[in-house]
PDB file of N, CA and C in Angstrom:
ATOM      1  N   UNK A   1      -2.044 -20.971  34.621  1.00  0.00           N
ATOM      2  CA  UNK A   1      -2.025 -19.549  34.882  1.00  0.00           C
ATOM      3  C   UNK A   1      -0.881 -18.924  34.074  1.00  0.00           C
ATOM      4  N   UNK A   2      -0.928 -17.500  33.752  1.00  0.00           N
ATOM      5  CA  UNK A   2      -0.092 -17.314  32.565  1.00  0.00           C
ATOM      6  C   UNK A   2       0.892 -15.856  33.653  1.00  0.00           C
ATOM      7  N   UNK A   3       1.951 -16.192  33.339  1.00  0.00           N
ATOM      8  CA  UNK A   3       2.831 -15.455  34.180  1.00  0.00           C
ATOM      9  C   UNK A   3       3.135 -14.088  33.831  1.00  0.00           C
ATOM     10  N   UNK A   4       3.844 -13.407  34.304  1.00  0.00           N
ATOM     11  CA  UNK A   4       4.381 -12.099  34.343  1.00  0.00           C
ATOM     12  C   UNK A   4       5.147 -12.167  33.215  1.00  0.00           C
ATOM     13  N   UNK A   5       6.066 -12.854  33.003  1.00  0.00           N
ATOM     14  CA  UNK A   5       7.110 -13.041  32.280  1.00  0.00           C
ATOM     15  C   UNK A   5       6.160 -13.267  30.515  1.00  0.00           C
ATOM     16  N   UNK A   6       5.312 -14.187  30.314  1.00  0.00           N
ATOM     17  CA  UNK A   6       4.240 -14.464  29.395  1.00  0.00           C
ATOM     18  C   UNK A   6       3.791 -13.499  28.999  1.00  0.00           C
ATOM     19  N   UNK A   7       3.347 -12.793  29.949  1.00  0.00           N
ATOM     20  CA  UNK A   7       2.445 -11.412  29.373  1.00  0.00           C
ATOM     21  C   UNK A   7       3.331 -10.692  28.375  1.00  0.00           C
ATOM     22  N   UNK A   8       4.674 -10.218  28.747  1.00  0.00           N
ATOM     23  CA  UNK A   8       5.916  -9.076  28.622  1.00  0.00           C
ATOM     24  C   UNK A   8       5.717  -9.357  27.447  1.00  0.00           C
ATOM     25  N   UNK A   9       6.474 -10.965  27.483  1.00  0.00           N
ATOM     26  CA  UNK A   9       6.545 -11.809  25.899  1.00  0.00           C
ATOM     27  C   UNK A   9       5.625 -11.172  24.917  1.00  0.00           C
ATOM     28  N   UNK A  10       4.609 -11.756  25.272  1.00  0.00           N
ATOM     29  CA  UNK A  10       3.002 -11.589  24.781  1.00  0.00           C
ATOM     30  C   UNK A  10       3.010 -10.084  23.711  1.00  0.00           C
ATOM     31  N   UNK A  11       3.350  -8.706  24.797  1.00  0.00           N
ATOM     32  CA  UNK A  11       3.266  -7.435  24.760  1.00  0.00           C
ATOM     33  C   UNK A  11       4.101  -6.791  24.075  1.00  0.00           C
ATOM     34  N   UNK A  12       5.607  -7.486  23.956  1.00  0.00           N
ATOM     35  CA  UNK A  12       6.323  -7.048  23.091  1.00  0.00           C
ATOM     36  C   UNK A  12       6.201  -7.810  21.829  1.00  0.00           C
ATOM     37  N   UNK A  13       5.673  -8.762  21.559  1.00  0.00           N
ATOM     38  CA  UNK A  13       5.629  -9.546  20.347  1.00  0.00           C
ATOM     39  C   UNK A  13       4.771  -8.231  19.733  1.00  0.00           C
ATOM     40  N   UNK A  14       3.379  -7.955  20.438  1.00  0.00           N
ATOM     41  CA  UNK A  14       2.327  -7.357  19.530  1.00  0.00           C
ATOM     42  C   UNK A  14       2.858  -5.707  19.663  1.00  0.00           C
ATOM     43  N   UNK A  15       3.799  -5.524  20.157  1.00  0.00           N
ATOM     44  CA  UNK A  15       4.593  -3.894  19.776  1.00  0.00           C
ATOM     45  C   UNK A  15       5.189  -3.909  18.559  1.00  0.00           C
ATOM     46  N   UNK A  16       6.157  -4.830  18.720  1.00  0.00           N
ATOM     47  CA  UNK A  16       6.695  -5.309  16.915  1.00  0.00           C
ATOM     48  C   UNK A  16       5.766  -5.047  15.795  1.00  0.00           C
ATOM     49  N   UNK A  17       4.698  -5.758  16.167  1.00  0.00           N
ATOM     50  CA  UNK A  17       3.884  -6.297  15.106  1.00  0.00           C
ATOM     51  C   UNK A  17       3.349  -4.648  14.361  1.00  0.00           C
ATOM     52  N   UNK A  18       2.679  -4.095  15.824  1.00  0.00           N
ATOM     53  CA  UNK A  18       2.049  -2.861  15.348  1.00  0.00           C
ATOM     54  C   UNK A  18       3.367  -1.869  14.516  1.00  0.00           C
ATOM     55  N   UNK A  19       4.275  -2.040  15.317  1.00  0.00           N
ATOM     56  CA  UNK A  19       5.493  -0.708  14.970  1.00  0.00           C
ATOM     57  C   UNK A  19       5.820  -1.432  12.731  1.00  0.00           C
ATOM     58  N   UNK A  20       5.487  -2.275  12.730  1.00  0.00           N
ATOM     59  CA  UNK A  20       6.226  -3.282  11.507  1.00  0.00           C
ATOM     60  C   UNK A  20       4.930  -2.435  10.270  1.00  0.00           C
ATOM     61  N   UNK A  21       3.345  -2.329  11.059  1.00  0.00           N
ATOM     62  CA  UNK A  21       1.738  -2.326  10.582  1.00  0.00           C
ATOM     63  C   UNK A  21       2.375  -0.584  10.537  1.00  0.00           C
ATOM     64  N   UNK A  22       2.739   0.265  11.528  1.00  0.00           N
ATOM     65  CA  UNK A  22       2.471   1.819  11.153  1.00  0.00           C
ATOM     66  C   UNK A  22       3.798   2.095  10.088  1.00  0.00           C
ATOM     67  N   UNK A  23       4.895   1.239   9.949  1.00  0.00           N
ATOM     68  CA  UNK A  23       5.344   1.758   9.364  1.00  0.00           C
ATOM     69  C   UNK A  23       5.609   1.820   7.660  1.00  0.00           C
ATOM     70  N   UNK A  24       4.562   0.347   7.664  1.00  0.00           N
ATOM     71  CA  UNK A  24       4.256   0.420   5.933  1.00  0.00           C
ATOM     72  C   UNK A  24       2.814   0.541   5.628  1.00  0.00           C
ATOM     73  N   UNK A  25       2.039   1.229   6.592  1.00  0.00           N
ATOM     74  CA  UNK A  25       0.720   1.788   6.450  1.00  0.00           C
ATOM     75  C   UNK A  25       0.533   3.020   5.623  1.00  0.00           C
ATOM     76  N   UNK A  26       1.427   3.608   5.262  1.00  0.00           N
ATOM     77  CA  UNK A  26       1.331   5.139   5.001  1.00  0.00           C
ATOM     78  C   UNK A  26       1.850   4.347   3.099  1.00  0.00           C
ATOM     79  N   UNK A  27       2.663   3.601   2.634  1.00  0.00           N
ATOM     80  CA  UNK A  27       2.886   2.507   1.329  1.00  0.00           C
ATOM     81  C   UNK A  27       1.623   1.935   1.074  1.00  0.00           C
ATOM     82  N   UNK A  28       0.634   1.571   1.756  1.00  0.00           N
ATOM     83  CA  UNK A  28      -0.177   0.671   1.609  1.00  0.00           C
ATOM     84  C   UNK A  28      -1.337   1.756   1.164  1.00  0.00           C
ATOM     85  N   UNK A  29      -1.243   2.664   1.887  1.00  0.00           N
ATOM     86  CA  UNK A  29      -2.452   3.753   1.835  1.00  0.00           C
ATOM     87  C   UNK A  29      -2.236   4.261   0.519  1.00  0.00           C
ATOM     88  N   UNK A  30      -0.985   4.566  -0.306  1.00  0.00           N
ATOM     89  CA  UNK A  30      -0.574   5.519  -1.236  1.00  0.00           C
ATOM     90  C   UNK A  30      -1.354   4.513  -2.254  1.00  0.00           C
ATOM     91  N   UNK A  31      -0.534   3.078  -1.956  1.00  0.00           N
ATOM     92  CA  UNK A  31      -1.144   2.069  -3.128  1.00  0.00           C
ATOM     93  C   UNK A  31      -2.396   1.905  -3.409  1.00  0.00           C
ATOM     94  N   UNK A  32      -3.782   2.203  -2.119  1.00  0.00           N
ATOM     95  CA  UNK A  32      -5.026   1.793  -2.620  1.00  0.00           C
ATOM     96  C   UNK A  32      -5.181   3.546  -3.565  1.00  0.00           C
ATOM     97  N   UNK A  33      -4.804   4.601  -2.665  1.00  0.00           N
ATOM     98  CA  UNK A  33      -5.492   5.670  -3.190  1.00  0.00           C
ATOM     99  C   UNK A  33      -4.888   5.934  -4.841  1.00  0.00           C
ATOM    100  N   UNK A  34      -4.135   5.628  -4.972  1.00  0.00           N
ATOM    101  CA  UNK A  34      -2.890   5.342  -6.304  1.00  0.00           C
ATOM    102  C   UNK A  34      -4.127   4.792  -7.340  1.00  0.00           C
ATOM    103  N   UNK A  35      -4.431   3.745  -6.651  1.00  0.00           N
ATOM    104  CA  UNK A  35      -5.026   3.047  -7.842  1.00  0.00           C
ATOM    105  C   UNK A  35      -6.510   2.889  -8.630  1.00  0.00           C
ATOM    106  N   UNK A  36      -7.312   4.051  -7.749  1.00  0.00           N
ATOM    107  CA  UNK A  36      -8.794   4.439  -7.948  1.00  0.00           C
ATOM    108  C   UNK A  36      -9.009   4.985  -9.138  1.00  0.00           C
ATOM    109  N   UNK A  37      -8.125   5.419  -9.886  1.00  0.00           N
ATOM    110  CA  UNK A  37      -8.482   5.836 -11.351  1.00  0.00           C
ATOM    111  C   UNK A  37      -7.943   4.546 -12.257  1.00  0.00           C
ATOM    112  N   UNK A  38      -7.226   3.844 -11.799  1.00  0.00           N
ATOM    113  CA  UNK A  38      -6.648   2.663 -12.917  1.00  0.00           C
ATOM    114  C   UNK A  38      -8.156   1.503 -12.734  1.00  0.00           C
ATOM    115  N   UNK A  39      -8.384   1.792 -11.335  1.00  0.00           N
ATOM    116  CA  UNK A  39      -9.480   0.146 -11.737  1.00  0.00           C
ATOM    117  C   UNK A  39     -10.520   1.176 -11.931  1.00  0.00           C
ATOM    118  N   UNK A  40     -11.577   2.129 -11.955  1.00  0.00           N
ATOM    119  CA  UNK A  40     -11.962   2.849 -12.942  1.00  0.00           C
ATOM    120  C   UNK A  40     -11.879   2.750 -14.259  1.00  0.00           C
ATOM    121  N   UNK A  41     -10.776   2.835 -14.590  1.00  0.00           N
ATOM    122  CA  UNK A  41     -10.258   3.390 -16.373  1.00  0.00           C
ATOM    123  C   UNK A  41     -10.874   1.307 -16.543  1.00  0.00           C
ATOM    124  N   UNK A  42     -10.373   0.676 -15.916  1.00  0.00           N
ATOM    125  CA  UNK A  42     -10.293  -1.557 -16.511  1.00  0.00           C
ATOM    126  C   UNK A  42     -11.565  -1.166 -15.893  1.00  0.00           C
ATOM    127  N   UNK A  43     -12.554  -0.925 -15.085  1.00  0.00           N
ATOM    128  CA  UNK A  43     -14.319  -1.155 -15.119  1.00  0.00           C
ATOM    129  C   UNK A  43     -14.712  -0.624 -16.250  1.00  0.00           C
ATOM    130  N   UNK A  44     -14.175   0.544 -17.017  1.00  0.00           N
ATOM    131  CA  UNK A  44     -14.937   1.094 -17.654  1.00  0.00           C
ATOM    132  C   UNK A  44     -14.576   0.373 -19.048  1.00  0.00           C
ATOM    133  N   UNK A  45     -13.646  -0.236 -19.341  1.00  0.00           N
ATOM    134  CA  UNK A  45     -12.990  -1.025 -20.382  1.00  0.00           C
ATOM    135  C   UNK A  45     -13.874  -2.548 -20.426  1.00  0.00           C
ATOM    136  N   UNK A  46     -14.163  -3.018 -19.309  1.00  0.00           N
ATOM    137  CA  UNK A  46     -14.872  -4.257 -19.207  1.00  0.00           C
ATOM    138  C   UNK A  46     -16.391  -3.784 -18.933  1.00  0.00           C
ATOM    139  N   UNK A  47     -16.759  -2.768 -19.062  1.00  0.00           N
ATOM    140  CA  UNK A  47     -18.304  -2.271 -18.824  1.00  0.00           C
ATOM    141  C   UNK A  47     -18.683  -1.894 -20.219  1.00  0.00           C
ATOM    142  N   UNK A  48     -18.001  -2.287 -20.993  1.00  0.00           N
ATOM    143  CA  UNK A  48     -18.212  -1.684 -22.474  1.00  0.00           C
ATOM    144  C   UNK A  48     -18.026  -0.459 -22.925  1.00  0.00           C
ATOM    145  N   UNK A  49     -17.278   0.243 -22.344  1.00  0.00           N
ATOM    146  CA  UNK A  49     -16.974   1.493 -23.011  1.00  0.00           C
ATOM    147  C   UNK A  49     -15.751   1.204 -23.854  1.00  0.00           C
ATOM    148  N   UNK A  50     -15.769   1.785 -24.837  1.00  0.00           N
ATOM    149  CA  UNK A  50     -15.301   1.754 -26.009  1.00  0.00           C
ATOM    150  C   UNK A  50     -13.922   2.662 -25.603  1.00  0.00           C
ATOM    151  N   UNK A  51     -12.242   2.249 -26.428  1.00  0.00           N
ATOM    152  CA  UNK A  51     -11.449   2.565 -25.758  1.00  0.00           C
ATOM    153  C   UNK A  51     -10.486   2.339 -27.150  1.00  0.00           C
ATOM    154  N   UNK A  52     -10.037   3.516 -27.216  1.00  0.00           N
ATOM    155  CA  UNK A  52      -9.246   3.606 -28.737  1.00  0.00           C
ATOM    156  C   UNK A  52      -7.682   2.514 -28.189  1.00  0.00           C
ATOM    157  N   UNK A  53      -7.137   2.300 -29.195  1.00  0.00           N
ATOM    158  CA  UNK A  53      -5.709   1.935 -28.564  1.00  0.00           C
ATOM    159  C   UNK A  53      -4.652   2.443 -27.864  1.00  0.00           C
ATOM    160  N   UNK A  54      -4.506   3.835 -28.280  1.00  0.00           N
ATOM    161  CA  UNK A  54      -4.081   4.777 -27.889  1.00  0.00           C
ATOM    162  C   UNK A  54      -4.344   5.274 -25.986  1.00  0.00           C
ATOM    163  N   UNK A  55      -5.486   5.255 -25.851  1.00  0.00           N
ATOM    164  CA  UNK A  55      -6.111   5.297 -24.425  1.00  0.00           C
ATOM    165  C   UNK A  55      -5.716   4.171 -23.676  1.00  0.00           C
ATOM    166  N   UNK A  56      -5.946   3.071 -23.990  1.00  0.00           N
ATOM    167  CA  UNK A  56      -5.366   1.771 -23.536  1.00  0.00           C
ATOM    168  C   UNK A  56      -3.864   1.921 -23.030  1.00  0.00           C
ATOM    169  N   UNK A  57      -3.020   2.378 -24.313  1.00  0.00           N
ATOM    170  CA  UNK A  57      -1.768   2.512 -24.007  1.00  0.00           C
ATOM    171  C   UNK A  57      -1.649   3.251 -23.078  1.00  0.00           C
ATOM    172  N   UNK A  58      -2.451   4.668 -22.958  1.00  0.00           N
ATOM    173  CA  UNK A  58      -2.206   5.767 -21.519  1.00  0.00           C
ATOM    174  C   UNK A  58      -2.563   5.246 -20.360  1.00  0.00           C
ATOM    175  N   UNK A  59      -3.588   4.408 -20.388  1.00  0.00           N
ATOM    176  CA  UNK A  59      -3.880   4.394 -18.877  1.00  0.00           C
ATOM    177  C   UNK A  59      -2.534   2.879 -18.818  1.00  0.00           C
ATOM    178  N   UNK A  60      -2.527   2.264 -19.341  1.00  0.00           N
ATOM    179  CA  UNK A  60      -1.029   0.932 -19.073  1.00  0.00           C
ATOM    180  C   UNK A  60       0.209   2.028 -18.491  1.00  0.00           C
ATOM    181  N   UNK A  61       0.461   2.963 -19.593  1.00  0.00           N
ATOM    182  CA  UNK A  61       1.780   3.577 -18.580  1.00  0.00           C
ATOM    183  C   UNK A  61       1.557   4.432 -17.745  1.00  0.00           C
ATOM    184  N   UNK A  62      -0.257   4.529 -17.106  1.00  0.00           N
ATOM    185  CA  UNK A  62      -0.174   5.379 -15.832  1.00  0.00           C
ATOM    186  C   UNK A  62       0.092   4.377 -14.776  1.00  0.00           C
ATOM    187  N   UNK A  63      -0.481   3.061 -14.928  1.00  0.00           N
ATOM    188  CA  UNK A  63      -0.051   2.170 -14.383  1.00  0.00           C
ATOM    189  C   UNK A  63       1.198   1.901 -13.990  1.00  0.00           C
ATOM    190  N   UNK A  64       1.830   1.785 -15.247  1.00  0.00           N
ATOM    191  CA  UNK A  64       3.744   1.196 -14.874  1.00  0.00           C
ATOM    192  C   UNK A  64       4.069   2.254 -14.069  1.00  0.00           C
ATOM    193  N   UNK A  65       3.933   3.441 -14.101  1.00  0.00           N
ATOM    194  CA  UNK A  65       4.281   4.547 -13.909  1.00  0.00           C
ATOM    195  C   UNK A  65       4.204   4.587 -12.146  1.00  0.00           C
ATOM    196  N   UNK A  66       3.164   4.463 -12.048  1.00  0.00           N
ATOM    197  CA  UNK A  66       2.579   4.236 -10.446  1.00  0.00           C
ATOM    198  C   UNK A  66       2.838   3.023  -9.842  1.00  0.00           C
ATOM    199  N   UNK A  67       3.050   2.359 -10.331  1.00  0.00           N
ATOM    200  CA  UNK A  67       4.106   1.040 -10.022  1.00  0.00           C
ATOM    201  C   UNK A  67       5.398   0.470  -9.551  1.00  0.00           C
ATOM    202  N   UNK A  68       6.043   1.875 -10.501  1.00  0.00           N
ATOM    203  CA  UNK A  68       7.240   2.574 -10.030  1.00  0.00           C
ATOM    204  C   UNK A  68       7.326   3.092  -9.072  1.00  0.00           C
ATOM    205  N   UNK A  69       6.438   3.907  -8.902  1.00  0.00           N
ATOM    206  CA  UNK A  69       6.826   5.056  -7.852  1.00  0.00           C
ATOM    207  C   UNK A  69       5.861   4.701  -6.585  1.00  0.00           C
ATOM    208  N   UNK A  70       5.431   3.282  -6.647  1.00  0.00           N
ATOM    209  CA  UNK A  70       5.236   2.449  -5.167  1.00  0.00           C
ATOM    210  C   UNK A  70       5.916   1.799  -4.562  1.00  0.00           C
ATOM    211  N   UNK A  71       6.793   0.708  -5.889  1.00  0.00           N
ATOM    212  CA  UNK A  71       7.997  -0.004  -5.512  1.00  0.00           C
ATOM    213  C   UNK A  71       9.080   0.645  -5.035  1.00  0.00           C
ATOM    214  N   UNK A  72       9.292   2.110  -5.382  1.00  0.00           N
ATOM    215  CA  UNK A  72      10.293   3.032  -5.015  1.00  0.00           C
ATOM    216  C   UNK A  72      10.566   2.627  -3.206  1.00  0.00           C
ATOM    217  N   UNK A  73      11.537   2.371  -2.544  1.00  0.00           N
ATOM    218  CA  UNK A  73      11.822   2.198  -1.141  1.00  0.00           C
ATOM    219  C   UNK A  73      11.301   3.288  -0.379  1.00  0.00           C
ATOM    220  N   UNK A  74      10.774   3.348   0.735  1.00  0.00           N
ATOM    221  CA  UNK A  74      10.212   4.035   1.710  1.00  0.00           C
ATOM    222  C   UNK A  74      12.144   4.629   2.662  1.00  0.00           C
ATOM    223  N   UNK A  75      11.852   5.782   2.341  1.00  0.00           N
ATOM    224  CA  UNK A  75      12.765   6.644   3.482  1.00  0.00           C
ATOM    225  C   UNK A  75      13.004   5.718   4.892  1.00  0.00           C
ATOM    226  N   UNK A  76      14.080   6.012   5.207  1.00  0.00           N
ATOM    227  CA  UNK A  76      14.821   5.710   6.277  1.00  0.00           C
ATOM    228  C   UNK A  76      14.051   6.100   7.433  1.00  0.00           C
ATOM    229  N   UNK A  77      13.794   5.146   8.603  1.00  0.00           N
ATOM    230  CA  UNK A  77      12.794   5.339   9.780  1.00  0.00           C
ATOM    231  C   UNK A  77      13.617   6.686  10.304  1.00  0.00           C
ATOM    232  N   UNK A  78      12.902   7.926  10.785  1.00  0.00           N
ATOM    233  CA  UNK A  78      13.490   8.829  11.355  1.00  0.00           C
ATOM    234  C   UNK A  78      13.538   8.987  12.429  1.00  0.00           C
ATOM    235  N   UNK A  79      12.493   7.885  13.320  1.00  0.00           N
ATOM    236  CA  UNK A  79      12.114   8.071  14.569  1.00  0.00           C
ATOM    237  C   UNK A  79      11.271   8.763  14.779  1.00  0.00           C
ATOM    238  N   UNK A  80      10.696   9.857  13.869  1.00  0.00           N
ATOM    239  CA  UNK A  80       9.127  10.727  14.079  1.00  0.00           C
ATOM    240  C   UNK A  80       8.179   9.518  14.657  1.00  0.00           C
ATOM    241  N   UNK A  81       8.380   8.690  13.974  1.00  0.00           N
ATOM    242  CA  UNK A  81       6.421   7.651  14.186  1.00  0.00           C
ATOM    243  C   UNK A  81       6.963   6.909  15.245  1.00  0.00           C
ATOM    244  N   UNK A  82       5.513   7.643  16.140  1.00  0.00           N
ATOM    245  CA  UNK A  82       5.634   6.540  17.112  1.00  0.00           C
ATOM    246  C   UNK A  82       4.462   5.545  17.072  1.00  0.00           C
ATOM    247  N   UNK A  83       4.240   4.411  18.511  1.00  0.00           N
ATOM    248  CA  UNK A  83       2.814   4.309  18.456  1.00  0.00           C
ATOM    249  C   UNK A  83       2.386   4.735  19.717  1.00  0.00           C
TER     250      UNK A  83
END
């Protein structure tokens, strides 16, 4: 039988977990929506569309570019987010 004390355990482990999930959810979200024109631009590069060098080079430093400014550190918890 699983005790009172077990459960708490149990309940605060998976508070952590979620509070750890909302607070690099909003990083994670930027990164997929970030990147819908870069794997676009590499389908359309491996689908045979034809792609000067020049273009190549633009979409690489939209990449680095957005790369940057994902790796960039997330602001200091303010206490706004709850769950």
């Amino acid at each position: 039988m699983v005790s009172v004390t077990e459960i708490e355990a149990g309940l605060a482990a998976a508070e952590v977990i979620v509070n750890a999930i909302v607070k690099v959810a909003p990083a994670i979200t930027q990164g997929v929506v970030s990147s819908v024109p870069y794997v676009q631009a590499i389908a359309g590069l491996i689908g045979g569309s034809n792609a000067t060098p020049a273009q190549i080079d633009a979409v690489l430093a939209q990449i680095n570019a957005a790369t940057d400014q994902f790796l960039t550190p997330l602001p200091p918890d303010d206490g706004a987010t709850t769950t």
